[in-house]
N, C-alpha and C. Protein backbone atom coordinates (compact mmCIF):
# COMPACT_ATOMS: atom_id res chain seq x y z
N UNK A 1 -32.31 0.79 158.38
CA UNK A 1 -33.10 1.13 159.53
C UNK A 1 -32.55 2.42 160.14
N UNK A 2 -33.38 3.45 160.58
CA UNK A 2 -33.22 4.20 161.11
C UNK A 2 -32.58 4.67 162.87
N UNK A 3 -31.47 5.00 162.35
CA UNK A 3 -30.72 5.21 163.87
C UNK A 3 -31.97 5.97 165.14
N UNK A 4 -32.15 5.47 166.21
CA UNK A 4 -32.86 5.55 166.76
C UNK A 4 -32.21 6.63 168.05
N UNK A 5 -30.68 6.60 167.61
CA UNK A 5 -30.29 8.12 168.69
C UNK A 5 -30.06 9.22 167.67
N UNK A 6 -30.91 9.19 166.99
CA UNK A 6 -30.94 10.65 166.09
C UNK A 6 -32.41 11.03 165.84
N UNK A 7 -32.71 12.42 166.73
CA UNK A 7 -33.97 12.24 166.78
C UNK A 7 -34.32 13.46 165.57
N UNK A 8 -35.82 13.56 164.96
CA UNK A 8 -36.10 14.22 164.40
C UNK A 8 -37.20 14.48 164.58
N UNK A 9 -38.16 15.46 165.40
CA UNK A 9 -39.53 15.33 165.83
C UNK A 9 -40.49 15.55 164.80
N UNK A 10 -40.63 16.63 164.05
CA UNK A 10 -41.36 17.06 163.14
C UNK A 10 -40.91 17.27 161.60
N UNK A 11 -41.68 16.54 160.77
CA UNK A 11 -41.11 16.27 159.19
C UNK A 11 -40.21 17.63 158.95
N UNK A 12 -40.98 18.45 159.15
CA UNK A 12 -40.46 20.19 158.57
C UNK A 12 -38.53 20.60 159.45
N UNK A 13 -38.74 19.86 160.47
CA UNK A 13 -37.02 20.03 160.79
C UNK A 13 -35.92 20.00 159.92
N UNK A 14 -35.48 20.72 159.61
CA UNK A 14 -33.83 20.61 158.89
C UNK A 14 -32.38 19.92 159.87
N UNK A 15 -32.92 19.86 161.22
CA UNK A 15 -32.09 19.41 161.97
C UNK A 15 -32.36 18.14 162.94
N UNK A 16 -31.16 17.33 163.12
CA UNK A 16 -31.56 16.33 164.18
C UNK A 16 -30.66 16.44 165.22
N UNK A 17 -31.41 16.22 166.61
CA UNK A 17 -30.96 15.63 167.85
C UNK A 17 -29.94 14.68 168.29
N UNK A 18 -28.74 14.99 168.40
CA UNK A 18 -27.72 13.37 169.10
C UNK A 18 -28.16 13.16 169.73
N UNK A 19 -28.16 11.45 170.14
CA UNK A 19 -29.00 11.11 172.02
C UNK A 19 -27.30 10.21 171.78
N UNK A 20 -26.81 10.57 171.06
CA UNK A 20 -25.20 10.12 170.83
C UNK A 20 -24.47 10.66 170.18
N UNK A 21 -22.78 10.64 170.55
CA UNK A 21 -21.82 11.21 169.98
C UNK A 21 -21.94 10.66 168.51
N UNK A 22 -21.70 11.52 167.08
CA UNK A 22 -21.43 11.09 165.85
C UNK A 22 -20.23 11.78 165.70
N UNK A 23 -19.66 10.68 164.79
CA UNK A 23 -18.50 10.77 164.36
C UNK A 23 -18.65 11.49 162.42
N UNK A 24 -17.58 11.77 162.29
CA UNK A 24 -17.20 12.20 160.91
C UNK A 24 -16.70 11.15 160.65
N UNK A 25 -17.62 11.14 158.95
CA UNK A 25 -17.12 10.23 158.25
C UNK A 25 -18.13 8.53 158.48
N UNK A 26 -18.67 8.70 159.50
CA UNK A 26 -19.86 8.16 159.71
C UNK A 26 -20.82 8.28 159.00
N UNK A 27 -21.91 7.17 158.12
CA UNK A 27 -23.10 7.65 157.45
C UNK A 27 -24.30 6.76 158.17
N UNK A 28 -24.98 8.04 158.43
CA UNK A 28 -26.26 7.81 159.08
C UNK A 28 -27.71 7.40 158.61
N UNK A 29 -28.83 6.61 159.35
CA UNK A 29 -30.31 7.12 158.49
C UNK A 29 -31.02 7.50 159.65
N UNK A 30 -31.23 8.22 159.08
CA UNK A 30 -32.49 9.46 160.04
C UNK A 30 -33.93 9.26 159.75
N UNK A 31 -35.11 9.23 160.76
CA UNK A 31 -35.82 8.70 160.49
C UNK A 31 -37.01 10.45 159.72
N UNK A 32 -37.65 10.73 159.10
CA UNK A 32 -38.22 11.88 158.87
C UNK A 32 -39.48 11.50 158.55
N UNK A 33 -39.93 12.03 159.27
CA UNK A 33 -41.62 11.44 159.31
C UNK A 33 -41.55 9.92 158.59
N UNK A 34 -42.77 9.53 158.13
CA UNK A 34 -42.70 8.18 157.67
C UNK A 34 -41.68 8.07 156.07
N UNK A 35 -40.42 8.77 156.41
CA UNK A 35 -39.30 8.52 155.36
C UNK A 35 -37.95 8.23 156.10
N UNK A 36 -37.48 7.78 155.69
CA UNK A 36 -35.78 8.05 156.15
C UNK A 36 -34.62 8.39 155.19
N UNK A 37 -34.09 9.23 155.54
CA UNK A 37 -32.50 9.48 154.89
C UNK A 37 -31.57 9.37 155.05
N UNK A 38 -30.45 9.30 154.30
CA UNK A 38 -29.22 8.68 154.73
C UNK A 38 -27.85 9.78 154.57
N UNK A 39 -27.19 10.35 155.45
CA UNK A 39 -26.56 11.30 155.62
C UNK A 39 -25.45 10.97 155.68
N UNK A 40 -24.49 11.74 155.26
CA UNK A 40 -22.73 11.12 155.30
C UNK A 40 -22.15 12.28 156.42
N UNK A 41 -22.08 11.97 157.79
CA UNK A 41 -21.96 13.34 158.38
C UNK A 41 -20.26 13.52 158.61
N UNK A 42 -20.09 15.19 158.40
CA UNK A 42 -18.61 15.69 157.81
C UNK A 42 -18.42 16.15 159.06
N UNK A 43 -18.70 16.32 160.34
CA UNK A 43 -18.14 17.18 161.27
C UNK A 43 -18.92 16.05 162.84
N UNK A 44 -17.56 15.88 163.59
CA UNK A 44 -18.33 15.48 165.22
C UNK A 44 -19.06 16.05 165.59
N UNK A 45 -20.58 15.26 165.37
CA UNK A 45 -21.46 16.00 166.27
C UNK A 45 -21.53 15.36 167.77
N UNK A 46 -21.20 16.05 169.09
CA UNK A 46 -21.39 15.63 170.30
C UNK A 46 -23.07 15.78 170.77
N UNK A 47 -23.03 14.70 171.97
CA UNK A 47 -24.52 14.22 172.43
C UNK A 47 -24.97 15.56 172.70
N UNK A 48 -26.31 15.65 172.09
CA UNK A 48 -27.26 16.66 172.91
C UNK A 48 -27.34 17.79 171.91
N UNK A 49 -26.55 18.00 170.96
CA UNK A 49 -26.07 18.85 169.54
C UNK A 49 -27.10 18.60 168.02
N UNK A 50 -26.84 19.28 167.06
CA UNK A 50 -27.26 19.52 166.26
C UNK A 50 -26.72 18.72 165.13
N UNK A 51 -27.33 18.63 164.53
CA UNK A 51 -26.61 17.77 162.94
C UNK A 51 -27.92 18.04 161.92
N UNK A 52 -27.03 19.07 160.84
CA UNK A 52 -27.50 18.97 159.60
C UNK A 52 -28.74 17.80 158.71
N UNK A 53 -29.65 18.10 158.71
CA UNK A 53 -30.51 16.79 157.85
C UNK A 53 -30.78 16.70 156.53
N UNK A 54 -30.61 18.47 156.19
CA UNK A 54 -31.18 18.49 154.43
C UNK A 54 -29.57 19.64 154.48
N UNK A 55 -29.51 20.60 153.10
CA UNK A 55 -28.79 21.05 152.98
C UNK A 55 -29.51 21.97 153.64
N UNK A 56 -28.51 23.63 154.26
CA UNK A 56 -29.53 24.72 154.57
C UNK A 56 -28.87 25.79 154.09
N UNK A 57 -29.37 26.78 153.04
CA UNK A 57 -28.43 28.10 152.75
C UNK A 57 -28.49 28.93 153.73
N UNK A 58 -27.43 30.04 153.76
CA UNK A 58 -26.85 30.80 154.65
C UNK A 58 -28.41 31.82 154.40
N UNK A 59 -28.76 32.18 155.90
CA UNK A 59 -30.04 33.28 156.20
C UNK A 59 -31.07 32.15 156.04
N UNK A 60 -31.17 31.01 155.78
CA UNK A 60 -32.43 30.25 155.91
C UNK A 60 -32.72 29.83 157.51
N UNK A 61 -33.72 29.73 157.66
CA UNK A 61 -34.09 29.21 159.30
C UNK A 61 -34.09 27.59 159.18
N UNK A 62 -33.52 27.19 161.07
CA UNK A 62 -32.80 26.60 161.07
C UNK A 62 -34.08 26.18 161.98
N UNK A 63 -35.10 24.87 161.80
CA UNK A 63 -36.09 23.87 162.54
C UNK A 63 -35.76 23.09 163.17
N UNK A 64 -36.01 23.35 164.33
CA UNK A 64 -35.68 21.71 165.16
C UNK A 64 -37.35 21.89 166.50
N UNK A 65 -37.79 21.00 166.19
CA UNK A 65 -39.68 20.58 167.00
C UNK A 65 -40.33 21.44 166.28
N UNK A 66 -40.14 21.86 164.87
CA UNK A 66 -41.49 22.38 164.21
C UNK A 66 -41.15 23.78 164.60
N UNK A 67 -39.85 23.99 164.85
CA UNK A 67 -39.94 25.54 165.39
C UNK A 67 -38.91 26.51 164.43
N UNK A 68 -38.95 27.52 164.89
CA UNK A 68 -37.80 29.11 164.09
C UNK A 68 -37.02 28.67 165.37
N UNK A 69 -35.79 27.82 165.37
CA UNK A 69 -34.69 28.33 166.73
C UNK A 69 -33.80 29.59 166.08
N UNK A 70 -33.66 29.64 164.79
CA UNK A 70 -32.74 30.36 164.42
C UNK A 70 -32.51 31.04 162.81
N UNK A 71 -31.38 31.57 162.56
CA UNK A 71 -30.83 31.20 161.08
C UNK A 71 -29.68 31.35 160.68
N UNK A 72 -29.42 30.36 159.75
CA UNK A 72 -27.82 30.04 158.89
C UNK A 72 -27.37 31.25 158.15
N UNK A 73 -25.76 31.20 159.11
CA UNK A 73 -25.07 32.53 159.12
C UNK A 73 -24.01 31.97 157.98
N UNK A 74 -24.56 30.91 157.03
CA UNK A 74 -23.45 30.42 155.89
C UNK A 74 -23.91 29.05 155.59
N UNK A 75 -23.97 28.88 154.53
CA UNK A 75 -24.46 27.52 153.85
C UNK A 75 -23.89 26.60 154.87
N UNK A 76 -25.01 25.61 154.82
CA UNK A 76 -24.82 24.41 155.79
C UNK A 76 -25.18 23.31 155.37
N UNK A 77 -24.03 22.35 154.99
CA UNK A 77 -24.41 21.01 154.15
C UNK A 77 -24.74 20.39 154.97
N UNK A 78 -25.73 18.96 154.43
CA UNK A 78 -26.17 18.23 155.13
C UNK A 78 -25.15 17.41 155.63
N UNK A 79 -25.07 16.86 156.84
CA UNK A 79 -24.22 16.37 157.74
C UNK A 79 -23.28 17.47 158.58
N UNK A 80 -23.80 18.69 158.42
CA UNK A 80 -22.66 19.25 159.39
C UNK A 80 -23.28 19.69 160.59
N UNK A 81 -22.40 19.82 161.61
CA UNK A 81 -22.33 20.43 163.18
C UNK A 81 -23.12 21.71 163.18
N UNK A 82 -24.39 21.89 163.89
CA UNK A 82 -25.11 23.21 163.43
C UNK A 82 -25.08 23.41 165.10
N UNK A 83 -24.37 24.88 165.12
CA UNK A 83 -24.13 25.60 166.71
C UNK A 83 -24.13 26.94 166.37
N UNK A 84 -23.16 27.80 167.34
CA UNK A 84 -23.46 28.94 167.24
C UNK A 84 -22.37 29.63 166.60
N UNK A 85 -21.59 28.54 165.64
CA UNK A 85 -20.60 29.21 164.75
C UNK A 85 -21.58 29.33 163.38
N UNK A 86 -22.33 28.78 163.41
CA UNK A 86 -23.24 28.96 161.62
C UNK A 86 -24.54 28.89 161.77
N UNK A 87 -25.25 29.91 163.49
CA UNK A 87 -26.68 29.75 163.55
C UNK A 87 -26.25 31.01 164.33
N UNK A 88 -27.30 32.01 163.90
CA UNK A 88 -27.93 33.47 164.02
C UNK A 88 -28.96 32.71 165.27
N UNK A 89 -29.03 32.17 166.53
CA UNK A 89 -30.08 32.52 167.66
C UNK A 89 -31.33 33.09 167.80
N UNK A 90 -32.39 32.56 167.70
CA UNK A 90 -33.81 33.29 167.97
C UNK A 90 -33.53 33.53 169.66
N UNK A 91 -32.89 32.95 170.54
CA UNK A 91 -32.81 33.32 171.48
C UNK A 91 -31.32 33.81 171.91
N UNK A 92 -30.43 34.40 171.74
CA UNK A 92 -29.62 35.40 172.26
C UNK A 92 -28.59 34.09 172.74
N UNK A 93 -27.06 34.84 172.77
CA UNK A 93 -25.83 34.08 173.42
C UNK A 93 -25.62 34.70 174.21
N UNK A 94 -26.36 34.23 175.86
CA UNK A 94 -25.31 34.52 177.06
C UNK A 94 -24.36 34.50 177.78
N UNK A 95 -23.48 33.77 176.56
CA UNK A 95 -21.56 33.85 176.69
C UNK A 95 -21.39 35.14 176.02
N UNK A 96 -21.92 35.59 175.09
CA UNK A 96 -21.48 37.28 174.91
C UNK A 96 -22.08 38.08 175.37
N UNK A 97 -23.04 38.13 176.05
CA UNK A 97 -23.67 39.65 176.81
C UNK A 97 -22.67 40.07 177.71
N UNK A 98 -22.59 41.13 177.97
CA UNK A 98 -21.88 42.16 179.29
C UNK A 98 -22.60 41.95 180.34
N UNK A 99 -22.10 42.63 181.69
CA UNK A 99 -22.93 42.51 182.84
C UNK A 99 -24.23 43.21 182.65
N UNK A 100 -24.53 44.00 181.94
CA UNK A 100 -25.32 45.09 181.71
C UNK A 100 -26.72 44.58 180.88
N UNK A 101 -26.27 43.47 179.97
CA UNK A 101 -27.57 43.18 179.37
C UNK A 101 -28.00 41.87 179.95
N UNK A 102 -27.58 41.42 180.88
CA UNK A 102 -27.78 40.06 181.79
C UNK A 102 -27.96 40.45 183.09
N UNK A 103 -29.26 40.58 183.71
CA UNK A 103 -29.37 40.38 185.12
C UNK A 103 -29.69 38.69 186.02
N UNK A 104 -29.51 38.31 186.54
CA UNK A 104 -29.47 37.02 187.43
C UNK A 104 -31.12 37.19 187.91
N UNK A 105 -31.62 35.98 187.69
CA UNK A 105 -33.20 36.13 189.00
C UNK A 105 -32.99 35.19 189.73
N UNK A 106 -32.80 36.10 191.08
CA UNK A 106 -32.91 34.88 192.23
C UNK A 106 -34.44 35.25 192.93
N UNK A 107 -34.48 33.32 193.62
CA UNK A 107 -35.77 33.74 194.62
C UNK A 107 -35.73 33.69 196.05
């Protein structure tokens, strides 16, 4: 049966949702559209994070809700921790911008 704090919205995702901490060394089943798979995951994924679902090569885009969030800056086996050490950002890291390319909007 399919772990029900690992979410996966749309078949085409390569990635799932924690709604819980996973452990390494833990093996999971993920539910993928009307399939499920069973993952041996190699790295702590913490709540609210990313976890590997299929394998993904390095420069492939990285799906999570049917979407482009990104792409793999280095092969990414299934079960691993997918963040911003091995994902290229469709939307930008505002822990590295300068003051200069970040303005604040207040109202």
């Amino acid at each position: 049966m399919a772990d029900r704090y690992l979410e996966v919205v749309e078949p085409s995702d390569n990635v799932a949702t924690a709604l819980r901490d996973v452990a390494a060394g833990e093996t999971v089943t993920v539910a993928v559209g009307d399939e499920e798979r069973t993952i041996d995951v190699i790295d702590d994924v913490g709540f609210g994070h990313k976890l590997a679902i299929a394998d993904i090569a390095d420069g492939e885009t990285i799906t999570k809700y049917g979407k482009s969030i990104g792409n793999a800056t280095e092969d990414i086996p299934a079960g691993t921790f997918v963040h911003v050490h091995n994902v290229e950002s469709n939307y930008g890291r505002g822990d590295l911008a300068d003051d200069t390319e970040v303005e604040a909007i207040s109202e």
